[in-house]
N, C-alpha and C. Protein backbone atom coordinates (compact mmCIF):
# COMPACT_ATOMS: atom_id res chain seq x y z
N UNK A 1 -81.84 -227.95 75.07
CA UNK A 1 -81.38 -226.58 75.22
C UNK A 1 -80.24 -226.51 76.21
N UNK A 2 -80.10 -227.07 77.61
CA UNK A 2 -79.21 -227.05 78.51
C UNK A 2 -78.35 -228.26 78.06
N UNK A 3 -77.30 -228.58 79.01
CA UNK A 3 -76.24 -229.07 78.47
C UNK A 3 -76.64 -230.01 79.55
N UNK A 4 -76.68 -231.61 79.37
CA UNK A 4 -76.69 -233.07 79.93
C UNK A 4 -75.58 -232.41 81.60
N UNK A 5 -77.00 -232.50 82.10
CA UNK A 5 -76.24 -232.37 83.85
C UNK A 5 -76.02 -231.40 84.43
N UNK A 6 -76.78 -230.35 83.56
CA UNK A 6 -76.35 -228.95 83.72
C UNK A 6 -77.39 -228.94 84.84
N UNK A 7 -77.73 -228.30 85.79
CA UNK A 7 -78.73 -227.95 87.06
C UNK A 7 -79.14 -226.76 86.29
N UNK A 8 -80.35 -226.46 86.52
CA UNK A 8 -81.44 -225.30 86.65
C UNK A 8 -81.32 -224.80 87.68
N UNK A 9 -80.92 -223.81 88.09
CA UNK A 9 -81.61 -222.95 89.44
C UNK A 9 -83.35 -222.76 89.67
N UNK A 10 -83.47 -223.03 90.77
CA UNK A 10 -85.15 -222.94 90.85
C UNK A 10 -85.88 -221.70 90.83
N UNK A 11 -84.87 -220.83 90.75
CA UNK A 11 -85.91 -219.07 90.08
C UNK A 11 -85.68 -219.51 88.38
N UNK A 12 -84.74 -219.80 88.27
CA UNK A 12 -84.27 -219.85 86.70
C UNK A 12 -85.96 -220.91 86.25
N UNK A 13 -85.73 -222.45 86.73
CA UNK A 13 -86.90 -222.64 86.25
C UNK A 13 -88.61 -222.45 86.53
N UNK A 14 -88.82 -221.55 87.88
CA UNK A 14 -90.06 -220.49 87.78
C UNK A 14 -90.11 -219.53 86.97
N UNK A 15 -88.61 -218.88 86.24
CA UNK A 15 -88.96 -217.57 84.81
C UNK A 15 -89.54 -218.51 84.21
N UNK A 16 -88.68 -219.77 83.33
CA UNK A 16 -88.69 -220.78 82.59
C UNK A 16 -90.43 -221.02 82.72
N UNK A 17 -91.21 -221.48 83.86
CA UNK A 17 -92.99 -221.69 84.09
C UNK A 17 -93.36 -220.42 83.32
N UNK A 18 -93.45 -219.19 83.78
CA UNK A 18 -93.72 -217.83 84.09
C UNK A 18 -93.62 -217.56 82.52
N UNK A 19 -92.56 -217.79 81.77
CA UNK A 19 -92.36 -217.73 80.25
C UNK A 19 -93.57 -218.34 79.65
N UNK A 20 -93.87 -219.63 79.70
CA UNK A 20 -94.42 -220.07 79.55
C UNK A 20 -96.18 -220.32 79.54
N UNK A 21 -95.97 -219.55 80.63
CA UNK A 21 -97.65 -219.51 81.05
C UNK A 21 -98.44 -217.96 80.75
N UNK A 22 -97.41 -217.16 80.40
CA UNK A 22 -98.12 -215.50 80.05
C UNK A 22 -97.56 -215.29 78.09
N UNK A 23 -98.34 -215.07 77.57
CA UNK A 23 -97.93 -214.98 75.83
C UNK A 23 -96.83 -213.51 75.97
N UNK A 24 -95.59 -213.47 76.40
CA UNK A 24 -94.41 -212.25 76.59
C UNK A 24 -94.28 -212.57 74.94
N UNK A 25 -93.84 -211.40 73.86
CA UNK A 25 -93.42 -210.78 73.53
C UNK A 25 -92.12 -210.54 72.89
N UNK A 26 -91.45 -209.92 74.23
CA UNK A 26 -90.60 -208.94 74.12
C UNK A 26 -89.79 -209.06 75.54
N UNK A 27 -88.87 -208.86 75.85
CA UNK A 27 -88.16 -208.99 77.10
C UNK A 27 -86.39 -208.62 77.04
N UNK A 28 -86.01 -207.81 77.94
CA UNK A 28 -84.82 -207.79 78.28
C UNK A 28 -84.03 -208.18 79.27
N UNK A 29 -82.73 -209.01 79.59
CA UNK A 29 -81.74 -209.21 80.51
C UNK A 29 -80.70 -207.79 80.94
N UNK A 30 -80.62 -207.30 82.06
CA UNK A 30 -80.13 -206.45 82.24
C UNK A 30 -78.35 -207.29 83.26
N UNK A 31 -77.78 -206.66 82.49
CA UNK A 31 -75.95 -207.09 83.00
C UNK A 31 -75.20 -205.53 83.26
N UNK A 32 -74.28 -206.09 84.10
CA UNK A 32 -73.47 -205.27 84.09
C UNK A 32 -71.91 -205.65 83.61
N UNK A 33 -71.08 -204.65 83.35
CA UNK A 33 -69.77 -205.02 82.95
C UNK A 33 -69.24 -204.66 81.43
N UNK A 34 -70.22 -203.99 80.87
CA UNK A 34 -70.05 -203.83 79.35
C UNK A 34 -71.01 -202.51 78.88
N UNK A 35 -70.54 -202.25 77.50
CA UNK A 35 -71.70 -201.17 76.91
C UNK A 35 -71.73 -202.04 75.57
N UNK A 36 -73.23 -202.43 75.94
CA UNK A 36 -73.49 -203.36 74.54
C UNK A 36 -75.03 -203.41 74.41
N UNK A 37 -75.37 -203.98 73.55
CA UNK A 37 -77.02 -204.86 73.29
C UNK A 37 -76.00 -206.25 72.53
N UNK A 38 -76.43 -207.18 73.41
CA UNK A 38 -76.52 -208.66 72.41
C UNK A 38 -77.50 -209.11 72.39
N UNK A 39 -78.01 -209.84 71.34
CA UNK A 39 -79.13 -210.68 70.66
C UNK A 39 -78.52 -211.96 70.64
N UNK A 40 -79.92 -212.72 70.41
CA UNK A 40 -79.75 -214.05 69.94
C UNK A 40 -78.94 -214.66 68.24
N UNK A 41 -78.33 -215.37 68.54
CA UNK A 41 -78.18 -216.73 69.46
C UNK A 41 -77.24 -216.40 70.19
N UNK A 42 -77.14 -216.68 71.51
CA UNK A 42 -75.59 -216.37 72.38
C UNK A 42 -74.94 -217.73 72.57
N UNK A 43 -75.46 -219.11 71.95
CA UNK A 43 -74.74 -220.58 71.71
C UNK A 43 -74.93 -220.36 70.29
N UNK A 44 -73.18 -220.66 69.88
CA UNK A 44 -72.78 -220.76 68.93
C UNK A 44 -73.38 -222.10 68.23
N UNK A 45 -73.45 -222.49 67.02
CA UNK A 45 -73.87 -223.28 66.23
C UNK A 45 -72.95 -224.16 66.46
N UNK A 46 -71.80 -223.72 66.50
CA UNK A 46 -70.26 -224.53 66.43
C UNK A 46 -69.83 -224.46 67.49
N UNK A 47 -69.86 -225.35 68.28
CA UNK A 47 -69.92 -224.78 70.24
C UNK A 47 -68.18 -224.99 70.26
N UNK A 48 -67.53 -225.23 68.93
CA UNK A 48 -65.65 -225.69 69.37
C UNK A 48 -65.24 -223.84 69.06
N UNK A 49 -66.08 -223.04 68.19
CA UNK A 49 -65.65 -222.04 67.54
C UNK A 49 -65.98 -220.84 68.57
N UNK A 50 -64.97 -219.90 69.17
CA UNK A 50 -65.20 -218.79 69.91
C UNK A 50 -65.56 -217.77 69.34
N UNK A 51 -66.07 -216.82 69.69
CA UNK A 51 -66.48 -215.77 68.54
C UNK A 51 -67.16 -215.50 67.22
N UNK A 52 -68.32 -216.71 66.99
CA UNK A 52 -69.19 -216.78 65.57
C UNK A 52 -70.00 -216.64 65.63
N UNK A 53 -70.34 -215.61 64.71
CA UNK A 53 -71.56 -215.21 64.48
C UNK A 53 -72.31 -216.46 64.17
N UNK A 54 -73.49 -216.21 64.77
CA UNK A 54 -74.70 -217.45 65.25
C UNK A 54 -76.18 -216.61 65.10
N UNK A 55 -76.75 -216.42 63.77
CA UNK A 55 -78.08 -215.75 63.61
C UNK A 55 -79.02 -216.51 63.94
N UNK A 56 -80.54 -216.10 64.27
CA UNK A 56 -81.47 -216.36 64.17
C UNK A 56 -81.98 -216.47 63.06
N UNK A 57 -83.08 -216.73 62.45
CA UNK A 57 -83.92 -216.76 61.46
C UNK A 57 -84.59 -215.24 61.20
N UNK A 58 -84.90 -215.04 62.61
CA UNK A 58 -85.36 -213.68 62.56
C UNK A 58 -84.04 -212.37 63.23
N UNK A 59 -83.05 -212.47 62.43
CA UNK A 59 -81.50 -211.67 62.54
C UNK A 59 -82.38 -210.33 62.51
N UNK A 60 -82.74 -209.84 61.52
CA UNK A 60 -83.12 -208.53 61.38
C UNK A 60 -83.83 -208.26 61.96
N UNK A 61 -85.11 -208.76 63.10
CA UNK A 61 -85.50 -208.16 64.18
C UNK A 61 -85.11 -207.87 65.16
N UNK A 62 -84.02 -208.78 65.06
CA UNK A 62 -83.26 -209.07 66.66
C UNK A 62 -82.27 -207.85 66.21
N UNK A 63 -81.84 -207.48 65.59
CA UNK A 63 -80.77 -206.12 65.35
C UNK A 63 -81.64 -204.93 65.33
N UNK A 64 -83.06 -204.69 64.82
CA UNK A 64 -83.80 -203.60 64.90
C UNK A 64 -83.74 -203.65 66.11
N UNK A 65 -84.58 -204.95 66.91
CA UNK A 65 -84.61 -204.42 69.17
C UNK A 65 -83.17 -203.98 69.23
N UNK A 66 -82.42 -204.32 69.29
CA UNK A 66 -80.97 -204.39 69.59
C UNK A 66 -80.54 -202.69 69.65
N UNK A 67 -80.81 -202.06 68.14
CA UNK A 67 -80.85 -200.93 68.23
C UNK A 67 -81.25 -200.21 68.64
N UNK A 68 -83.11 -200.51 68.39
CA UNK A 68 -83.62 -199.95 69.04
C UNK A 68 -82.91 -199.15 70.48
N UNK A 69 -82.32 -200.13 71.35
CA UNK A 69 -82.02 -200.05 72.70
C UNK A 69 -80.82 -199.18 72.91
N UNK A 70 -79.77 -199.46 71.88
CA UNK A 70 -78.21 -198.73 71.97
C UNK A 70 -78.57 -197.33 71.27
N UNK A 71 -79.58 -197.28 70.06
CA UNK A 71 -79.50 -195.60 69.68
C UNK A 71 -80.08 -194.77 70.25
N UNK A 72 -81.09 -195.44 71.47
CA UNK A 72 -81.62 -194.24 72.31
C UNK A 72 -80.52 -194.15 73.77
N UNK A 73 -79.58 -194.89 74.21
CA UNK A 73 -78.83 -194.92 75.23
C UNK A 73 -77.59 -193.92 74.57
N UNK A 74 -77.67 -192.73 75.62
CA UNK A 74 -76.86 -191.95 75.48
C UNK A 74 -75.39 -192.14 75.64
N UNK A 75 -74.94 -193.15 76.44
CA UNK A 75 -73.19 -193.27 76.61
C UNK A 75 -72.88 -194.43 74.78
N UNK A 76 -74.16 -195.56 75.34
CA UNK A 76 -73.77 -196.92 74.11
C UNK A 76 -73.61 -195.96 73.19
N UNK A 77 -74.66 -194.74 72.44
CA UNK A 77 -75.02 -194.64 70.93
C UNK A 77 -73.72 -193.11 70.59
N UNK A 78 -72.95 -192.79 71.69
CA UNK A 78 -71.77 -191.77 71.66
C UNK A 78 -70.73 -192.14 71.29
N UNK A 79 -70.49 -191.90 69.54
CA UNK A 79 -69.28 -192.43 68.79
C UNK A 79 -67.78 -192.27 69.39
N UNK A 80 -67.93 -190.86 70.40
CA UNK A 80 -66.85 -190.90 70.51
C UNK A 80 -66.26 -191.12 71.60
N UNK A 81 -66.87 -192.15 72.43
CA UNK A 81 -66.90 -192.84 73.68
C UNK A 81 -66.05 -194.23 73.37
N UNK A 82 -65.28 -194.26 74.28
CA UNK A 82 -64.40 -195.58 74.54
C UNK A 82 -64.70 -196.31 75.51
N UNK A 83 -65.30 -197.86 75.13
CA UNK A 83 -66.26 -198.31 76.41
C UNK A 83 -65.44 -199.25 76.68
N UNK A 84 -65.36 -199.92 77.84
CA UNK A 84 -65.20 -200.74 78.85
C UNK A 84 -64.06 -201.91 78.60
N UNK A 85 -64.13 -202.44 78.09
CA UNK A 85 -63.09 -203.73 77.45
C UNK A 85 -62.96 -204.20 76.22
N UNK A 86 -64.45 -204.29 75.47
CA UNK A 86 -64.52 -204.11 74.38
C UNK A 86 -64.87 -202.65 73.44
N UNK A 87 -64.21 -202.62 72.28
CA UNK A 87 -65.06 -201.23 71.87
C UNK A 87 -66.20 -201.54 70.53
N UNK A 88 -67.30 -201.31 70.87
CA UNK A 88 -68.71 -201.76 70.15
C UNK A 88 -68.91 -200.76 69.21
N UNK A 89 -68.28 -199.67 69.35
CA UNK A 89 -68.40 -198.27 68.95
C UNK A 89 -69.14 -198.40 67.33
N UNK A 90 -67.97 -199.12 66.88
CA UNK A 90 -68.18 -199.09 64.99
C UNK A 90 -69.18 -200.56 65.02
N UNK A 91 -69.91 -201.40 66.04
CA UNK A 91 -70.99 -202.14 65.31
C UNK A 91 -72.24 -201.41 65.91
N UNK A 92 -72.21 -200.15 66.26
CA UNK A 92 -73.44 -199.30 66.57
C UNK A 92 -73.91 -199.77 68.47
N UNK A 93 -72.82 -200.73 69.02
CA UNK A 93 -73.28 -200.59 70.80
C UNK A 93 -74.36 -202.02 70.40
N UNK A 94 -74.41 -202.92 68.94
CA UNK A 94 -74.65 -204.26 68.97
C UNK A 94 -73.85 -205.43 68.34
N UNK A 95 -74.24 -206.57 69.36
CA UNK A 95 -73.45 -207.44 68.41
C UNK A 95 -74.40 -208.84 68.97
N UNK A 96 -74.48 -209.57 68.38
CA UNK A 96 -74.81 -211.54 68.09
C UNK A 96 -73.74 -211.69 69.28
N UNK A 97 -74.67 -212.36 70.40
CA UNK A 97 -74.22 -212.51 71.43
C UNK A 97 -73.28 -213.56 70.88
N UNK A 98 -73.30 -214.80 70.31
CA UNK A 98 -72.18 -215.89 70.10
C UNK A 98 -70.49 -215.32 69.76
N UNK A 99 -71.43 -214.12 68.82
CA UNK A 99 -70.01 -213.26 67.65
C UNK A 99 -69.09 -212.58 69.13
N UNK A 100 -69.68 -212.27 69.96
CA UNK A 100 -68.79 -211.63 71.48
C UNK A 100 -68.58 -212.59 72.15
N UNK A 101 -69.12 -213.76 72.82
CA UNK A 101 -68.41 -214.88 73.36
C UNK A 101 -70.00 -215.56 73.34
N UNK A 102 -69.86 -216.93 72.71
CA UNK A 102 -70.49 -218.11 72.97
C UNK A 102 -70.81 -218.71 74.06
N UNK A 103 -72.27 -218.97 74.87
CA UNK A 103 -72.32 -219.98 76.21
C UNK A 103 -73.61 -220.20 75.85
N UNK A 104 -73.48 -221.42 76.72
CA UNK A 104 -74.94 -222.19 76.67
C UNK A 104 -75.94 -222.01 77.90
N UNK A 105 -77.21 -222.16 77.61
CA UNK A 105 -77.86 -221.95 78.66
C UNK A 105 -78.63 -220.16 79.15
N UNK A 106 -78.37 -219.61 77.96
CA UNK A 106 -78.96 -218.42 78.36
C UNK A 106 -80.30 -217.88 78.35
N UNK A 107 -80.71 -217.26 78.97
CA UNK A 107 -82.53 -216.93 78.52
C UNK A 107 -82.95 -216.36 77.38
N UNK A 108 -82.00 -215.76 76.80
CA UNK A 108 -82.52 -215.17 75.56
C UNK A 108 -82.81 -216.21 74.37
N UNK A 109 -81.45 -217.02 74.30
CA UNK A 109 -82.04 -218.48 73.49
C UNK A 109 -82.96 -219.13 73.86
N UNK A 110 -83.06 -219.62 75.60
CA UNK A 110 -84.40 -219.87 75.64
C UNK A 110 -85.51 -219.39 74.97
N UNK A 111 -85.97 -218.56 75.60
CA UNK A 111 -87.20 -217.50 75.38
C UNK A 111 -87.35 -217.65 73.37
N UNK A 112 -86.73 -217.17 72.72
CA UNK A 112 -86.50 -217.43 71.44
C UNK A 112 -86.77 -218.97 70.77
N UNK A 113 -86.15 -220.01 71.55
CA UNK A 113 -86.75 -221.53 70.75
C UNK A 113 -87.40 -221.77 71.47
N UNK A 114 -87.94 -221.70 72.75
CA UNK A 114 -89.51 -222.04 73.30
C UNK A 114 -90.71 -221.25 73.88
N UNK A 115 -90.32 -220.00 73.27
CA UNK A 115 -91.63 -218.93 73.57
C UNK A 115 -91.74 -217.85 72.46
N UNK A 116 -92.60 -217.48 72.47
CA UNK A 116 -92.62 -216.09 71.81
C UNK A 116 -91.93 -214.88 71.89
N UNK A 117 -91.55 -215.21 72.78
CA UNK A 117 -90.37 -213.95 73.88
C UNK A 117 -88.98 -213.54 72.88
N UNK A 118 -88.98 -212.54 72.14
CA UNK A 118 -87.77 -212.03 71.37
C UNK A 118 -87.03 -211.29 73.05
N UNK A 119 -86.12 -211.50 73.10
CA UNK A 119 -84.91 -210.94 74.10
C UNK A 119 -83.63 -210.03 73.76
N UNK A 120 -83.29 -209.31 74.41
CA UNK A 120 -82.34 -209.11 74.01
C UNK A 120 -81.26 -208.98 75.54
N UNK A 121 -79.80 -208.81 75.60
CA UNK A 121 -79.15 -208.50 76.69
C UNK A 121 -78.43 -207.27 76.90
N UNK A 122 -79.02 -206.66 77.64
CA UNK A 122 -78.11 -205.14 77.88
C UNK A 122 -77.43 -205.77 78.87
N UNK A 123 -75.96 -204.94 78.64
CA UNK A 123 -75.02 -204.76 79.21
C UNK A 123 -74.83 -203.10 79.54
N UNK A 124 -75.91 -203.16 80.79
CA UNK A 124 -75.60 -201.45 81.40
C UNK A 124 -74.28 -200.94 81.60
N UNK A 125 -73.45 -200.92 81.94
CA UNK A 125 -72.08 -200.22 82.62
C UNK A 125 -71.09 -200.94 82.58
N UNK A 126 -69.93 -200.19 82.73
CA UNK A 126 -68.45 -201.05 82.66
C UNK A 126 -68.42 -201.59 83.83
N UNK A 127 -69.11 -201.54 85.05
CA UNK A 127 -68.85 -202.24 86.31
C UNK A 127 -69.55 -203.02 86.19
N UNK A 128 -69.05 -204.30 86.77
CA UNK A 128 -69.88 -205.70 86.58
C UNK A 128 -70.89 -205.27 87.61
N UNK A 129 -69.90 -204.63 88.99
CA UNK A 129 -70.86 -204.56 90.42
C UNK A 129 -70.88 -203.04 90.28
N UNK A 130 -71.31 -201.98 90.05
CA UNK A 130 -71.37 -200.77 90.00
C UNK A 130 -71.18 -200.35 91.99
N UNK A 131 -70.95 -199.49 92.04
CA UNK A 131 -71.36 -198.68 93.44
C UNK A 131 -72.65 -198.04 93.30
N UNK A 132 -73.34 -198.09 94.67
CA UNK A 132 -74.61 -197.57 95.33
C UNK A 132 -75.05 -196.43 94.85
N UNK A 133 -73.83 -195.52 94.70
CA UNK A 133 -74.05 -193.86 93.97
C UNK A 133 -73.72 -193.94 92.51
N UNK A 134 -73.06 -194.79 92.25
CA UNK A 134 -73.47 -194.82 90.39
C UNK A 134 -74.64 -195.52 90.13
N UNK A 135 -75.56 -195.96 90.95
CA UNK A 135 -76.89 -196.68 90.54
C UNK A 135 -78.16 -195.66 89.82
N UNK A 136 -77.81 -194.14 90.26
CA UNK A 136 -78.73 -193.02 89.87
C UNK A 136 -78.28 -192.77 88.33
N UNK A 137 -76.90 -192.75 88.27
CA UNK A 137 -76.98 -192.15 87.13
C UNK A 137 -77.25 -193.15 86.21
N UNK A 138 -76.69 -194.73 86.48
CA UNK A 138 -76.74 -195.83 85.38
C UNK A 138 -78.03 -196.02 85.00
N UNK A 139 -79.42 -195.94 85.87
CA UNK A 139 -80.72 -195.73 85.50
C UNK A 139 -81.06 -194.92 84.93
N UNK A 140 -80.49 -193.08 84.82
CA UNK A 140 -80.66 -192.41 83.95
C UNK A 140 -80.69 -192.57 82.58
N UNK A 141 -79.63 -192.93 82.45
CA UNK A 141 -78.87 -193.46 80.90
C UNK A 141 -79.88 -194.62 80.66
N UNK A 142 -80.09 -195.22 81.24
CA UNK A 142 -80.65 -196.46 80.72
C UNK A 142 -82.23 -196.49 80.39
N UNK A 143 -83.03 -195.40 81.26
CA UNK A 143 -84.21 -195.05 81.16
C UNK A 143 -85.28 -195.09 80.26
N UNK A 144 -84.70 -193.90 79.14
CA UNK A 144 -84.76 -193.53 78.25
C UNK A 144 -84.91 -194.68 76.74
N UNK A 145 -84.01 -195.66 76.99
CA UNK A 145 -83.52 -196.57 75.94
C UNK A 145 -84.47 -197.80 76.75
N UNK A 146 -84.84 -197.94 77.87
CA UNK A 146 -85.52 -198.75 78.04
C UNK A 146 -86.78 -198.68 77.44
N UNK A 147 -87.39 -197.74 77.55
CA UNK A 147 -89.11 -196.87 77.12
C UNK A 147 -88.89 -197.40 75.72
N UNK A 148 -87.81 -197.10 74.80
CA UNK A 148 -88.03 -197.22 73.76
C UNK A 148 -87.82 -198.31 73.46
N UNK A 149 -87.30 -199.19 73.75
CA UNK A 149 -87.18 -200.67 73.54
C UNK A 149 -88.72 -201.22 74.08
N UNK A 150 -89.31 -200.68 75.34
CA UNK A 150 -90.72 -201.21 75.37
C UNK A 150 -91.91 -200.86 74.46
N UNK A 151 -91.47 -199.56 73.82
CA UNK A 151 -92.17 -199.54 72.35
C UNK A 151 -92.45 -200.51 70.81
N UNK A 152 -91.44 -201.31 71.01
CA UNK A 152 -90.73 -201.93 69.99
C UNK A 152 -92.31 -203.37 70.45
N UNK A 153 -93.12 -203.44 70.89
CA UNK A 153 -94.03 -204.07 70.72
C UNK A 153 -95.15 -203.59 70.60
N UNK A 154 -94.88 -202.66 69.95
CA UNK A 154 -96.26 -202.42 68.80
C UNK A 154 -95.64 -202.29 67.39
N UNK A 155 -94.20 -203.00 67.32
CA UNK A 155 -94.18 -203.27 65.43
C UNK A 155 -94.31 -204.37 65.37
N UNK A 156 -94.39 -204.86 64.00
CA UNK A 156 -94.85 -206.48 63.41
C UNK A 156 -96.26 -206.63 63.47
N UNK A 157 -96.66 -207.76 63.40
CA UNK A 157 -98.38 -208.05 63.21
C UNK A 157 -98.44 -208.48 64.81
N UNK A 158 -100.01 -207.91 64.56
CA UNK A 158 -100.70 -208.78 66.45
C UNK A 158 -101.87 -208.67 65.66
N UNK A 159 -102.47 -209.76 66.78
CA UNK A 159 -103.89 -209.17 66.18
C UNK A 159 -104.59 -210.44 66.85
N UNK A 160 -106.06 -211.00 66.48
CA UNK A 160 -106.60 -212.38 67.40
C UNK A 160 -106.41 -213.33 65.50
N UNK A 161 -106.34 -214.50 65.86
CA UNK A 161 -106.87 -215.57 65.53
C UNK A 161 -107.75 -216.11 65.90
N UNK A 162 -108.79 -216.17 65.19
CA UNK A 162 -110.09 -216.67 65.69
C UNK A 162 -110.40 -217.50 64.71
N UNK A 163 -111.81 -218.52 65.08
CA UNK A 163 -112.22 -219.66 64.60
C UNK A 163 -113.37 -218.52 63.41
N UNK A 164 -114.63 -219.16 61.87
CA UNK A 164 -115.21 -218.72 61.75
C UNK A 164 -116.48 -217.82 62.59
N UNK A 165 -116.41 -218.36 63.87
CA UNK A 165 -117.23 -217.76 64.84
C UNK A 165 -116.42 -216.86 65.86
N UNK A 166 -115.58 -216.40 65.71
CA UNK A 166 -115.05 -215.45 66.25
C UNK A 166 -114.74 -215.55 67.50
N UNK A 167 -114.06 -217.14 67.69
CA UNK A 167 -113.68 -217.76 69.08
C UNK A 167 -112.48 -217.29 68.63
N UNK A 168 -111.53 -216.98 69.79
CA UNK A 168 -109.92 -217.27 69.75
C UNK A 168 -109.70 -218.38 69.59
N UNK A 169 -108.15 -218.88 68.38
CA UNK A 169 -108.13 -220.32 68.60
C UNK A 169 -106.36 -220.17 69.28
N UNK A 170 -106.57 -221.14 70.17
CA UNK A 170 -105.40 -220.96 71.55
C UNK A 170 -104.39 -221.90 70.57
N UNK A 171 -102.82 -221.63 70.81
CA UNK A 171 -101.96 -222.64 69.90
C UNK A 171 -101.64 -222.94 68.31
N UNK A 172 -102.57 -222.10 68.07
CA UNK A 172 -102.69 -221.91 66.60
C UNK A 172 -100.61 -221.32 66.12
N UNK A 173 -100.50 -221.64 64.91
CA UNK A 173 -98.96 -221.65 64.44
C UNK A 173 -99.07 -220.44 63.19
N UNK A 174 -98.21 -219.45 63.77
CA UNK A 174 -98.31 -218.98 63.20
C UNK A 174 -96.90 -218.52 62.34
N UNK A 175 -96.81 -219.03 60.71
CA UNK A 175 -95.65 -219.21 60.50
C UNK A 175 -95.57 -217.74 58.86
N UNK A 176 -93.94 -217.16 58.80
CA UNK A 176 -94.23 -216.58 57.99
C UNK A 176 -93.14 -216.63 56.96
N UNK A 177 -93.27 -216.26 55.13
CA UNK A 177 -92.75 -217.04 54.39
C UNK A 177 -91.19 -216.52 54.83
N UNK A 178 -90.27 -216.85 54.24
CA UNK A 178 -89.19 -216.96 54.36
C UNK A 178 -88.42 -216.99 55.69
N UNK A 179 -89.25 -217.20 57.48
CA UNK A 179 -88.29 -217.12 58.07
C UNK A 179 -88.99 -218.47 58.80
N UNK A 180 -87.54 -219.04 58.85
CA UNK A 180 -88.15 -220.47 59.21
C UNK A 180 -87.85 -220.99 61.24
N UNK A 181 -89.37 -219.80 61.35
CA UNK A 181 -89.30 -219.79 63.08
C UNK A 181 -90.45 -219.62 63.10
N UNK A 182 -91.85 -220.53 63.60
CA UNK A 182 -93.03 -220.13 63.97
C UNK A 182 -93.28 -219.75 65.11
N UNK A 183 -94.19 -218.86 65.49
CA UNK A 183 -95.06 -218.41 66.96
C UNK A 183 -96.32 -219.15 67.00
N UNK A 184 -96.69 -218.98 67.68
CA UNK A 184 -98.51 -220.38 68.22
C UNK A 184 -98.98 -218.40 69.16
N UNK A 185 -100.11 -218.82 69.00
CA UNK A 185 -101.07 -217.66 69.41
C UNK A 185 -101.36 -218.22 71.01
N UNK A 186 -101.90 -217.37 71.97
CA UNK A 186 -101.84 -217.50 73.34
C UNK A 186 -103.04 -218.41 73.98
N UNK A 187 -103.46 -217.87 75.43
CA UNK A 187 -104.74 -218.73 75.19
C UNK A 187 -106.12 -217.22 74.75
């Protein structure tokens, strides 16, 4: 997943444990500097090619969260808003993180090829570093679209896997037809 020599930061690899050791879901990266939702993959397939679209297996979930997040955010989901450097306007405030710029090493690909963890990355505000007094309102805006993005785990299947005796079975693979990405059940 990381690139030969690349260093881990040691919070980076306690999320990395922490991922690992609780069955997450669902999870967001919060940035500043943009009005966006990107999804996975944010490493391009073609690491020479800038700007390519790079799907998942599971594309169409990752664009439902995605939305999910930009059509309840009042500045992202305002057509007639001109945002920040890029304008997202006409792909609905989402895009395939690779298709906006390609890098390696991010948590959302993590989380995606070694956990259960679907991710996505908001990009709150056009300020990378916002000021102290735009921190009220950027939580406002963002509030709202957060709640509903934490909704977004009660769609799809859940449920237990259990043995005929109605043990949980821990690790179990759980794979479904046409998308070629399995989940394993918790403990």
């Amino acid at each position: 997943f990381f690139c030969p020599g690349f260093q881990v930061a040691p919070e980076t690899k306690a999320v990395m444990k922490w991922l690992r050791s609780i069955p997450f879901v669902l999870s967001a990266s919060l940035h500043g500097g943009e009005l966006v939702v990107t999804y996975p993959y944010d490493y391009s397939r073609h690491p020479m090619e800038e700007k390519m679209f790079s799907p998942t297996p599971d594309e169409k979930v990752f664009k439902m969260l995605a939305k999910a997040y930009a059509d309840a955010h009042p500045v992202i989901s305002d057509r007639s808003e001109l945002r920040c450097g890029g304008n997202f306007v006409k792909r609905g405030g989402i895009i395939n993180g690779a298709e906006w710029y390609s890098f390696t090493g991010g948590m959302a690909d993590f989380n995606y090829l070694h956990t259960n963890c679907f991710e996505v990355t908001v990009e709150v505000g056009c300020e990378k570093f916002p000021l102290e007094e735009e921190l009220f309102t950027i939580w406002h805006e963002n509030k709202g679209a957060l709640l509903n993005y934490m909704e977004m785990v009660h769609r799809g299947i859940k449920g237990i896997v259990s043995d005929k005796f109605g043990n949980p079975i821990k690790n179990a693979r759980i794979s479904v037809r046409g998308i070629q990405h399995d989940v394993t059940t918790g403990n």
